[in-house]
N, C-alpha and C. Protein backbone atom coordinates (compact mmCIF):
# COMPACT_ATOMS: atom_id res chain seq x y z
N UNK A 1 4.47 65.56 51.30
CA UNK A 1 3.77 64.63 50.40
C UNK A 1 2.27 64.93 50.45
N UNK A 2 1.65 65.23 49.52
CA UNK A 2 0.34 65.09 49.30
C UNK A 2 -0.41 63.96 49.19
N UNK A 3 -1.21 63.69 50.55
CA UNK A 3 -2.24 62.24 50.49
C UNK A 3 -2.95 62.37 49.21
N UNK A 4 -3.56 61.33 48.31
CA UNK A 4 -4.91 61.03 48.07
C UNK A 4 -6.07 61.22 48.71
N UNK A 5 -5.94 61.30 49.97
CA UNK A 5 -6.88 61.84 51.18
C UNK A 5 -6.93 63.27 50.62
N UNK A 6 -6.28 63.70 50.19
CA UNK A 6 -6.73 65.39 50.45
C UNK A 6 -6.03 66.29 51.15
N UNK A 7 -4.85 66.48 51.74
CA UNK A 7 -4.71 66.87 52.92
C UNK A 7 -3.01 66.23 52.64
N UNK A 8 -2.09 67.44 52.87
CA UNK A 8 -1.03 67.51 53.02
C UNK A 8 -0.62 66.44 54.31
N UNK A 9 0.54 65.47 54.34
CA UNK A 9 0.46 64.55 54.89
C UNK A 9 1.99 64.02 55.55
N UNK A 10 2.62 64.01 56.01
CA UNK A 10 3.86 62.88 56.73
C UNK A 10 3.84 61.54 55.68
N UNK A 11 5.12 61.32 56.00
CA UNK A 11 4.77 59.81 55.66
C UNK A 11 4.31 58.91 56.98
N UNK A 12 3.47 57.96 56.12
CA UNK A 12 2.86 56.86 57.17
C UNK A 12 3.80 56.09 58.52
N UNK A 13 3.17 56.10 59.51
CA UNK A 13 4.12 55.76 60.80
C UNK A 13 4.32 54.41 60.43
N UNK A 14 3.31 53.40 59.84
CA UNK A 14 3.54 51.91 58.98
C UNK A 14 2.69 52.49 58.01
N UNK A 15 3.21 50.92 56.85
CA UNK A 15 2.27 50.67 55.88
C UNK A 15 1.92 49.04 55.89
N UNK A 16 0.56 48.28 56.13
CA UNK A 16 -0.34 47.18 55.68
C UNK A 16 -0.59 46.71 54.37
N UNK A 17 0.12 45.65 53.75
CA UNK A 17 -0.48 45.20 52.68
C UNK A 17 -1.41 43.98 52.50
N UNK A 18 -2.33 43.48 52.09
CA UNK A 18 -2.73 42.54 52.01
C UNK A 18 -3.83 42.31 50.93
N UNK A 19 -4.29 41.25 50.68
CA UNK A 19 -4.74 40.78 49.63
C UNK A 19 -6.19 40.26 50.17
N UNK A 20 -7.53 40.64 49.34
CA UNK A 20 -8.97 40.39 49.75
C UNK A 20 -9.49 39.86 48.87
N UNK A 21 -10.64 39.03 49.11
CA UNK A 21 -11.75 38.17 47.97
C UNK A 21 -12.63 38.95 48.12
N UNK A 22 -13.12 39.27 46.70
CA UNK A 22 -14.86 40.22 47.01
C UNK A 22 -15.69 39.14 46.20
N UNK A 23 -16.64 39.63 45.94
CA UNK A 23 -18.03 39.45 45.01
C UNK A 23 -17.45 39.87 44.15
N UNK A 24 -17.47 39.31 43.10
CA UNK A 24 -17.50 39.99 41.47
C UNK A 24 -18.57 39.66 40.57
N UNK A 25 -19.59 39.06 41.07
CA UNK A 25 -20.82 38.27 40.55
C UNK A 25 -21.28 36.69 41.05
N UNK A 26 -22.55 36.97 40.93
CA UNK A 26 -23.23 35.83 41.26
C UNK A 26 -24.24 35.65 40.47
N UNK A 27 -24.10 34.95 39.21
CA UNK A 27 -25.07 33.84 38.57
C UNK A 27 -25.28 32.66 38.39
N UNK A 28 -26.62 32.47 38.54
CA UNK A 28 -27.15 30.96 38.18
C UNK A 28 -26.64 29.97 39.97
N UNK A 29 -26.65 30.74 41.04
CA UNK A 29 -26.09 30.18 41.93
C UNK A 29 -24.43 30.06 42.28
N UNK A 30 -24.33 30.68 41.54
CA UNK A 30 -22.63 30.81 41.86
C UNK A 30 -21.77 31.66 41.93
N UNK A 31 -21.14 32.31 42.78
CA UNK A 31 -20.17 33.14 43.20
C UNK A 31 -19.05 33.14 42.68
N UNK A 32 -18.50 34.25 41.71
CA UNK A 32 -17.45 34.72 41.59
C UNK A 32 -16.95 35.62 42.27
N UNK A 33 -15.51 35.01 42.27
CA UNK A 33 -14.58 35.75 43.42
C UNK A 33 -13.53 36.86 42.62
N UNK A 34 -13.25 37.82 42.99
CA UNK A 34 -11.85 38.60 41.94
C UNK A 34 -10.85 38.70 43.21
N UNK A 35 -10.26 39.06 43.28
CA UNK A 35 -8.84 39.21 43.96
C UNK A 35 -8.29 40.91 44.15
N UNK A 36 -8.39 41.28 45.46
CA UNK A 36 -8.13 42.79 45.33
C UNK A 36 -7.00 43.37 46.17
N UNK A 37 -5.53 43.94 45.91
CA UNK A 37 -4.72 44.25 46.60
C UNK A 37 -5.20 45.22 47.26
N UNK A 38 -4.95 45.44 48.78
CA UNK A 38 -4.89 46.55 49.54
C UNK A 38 -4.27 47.24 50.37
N UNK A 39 -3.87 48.13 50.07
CA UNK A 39 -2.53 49.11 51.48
C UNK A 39 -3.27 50.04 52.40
N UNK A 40 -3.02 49.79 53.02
CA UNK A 40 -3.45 50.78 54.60
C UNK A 40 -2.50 50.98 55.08
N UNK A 41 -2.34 52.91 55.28
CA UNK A 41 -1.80 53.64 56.17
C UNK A 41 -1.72 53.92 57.24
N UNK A 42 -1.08 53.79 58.22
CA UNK A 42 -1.77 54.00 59.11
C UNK A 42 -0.60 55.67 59.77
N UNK A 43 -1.03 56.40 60.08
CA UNK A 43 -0.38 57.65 60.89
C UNK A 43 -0.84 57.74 62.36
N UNK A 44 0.55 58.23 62.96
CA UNK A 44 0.40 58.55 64.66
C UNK A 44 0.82 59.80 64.61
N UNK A 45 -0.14 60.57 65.11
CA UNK A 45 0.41 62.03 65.36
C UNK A 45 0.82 62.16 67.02
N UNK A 46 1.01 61.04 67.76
CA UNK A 46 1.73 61.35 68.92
C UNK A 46 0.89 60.49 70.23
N UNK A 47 1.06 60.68 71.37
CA UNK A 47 0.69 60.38 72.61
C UNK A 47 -0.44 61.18 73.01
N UNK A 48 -1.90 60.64 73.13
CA UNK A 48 -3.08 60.55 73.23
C UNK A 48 -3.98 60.93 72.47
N UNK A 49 -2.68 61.30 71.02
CA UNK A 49 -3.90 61.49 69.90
C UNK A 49 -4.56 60.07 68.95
N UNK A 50 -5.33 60.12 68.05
CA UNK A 50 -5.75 59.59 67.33
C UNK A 50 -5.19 59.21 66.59
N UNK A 51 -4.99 57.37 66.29
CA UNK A 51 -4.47 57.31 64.42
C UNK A 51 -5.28 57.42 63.50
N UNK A 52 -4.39 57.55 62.38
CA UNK A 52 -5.40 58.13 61.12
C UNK A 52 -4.73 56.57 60.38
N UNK A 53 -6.30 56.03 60.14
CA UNK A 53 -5.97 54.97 58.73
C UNK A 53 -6.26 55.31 57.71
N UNK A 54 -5.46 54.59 56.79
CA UNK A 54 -5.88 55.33 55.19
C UNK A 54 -6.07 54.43 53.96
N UNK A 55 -7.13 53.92 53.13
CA UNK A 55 -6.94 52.53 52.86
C UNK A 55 -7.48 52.74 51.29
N UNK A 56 -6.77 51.93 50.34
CA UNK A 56 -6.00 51.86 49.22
C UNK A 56 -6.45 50.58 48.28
N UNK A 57 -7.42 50.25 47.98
CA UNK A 57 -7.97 48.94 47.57
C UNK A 57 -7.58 49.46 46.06
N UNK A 58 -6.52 48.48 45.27
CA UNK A 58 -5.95 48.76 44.16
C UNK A 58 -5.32 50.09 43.33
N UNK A 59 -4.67 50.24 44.54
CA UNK A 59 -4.34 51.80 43.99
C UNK A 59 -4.89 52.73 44.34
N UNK A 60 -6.30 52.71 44.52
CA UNK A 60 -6.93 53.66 44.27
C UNK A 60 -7.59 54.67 45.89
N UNK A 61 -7.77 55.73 46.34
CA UNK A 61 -8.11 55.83 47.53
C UNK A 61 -9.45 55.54 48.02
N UNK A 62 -9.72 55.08 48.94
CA UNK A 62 -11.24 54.53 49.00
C UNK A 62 -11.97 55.33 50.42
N UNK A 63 -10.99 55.16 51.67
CA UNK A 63 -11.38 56.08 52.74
C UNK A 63 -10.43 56.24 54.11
N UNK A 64 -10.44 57.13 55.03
CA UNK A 64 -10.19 57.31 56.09
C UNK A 64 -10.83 57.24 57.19
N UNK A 65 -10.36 56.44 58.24
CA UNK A 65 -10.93 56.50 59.22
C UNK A 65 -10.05 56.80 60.74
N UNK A 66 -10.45 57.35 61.77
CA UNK A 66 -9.35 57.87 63.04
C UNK A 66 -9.99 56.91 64.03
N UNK A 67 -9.19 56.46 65.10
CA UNK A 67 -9.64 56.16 65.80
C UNK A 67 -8.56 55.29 66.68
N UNK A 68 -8.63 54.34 67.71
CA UNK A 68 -7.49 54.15 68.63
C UNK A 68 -7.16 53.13 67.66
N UNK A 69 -5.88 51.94 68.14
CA UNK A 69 -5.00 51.00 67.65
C UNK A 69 -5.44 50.43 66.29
């Protein structure tokens, strides 16, 4: 499978879904909110390596980051 990351890939050891409030504007004192689905990947390449997260704000790929749990 080819990530969106770039980079030939496994499938994900899990997948995270969840749902976020951003900013979508603020006038006249008031905050609008929009609503944004998001999936995160997360991959284990094994015992004392690094996971790789991979994160998905509406579809779309946004970034990776490695690091422990």
């Amino acid at each position: 499978m080819r990530g969106q990351g770039g980079e030939e890939c496994d499938e994900p050891a899990r997948k995270e879904q969840r749902r976020e409030a951003r900013v979508r504007a603020v006038t006249r004192g008031r905050t609008f909110l929009t609503t944004v689905a998001t999936e995160e990947w997360v991959y284990n390449s094994g015992p004392g390596r690094l996971l790789c997260h991979r994160k998905f704000p509406d579809d779309r790929f946004a970034e990776i980051k490695t690091g422990e749990g």
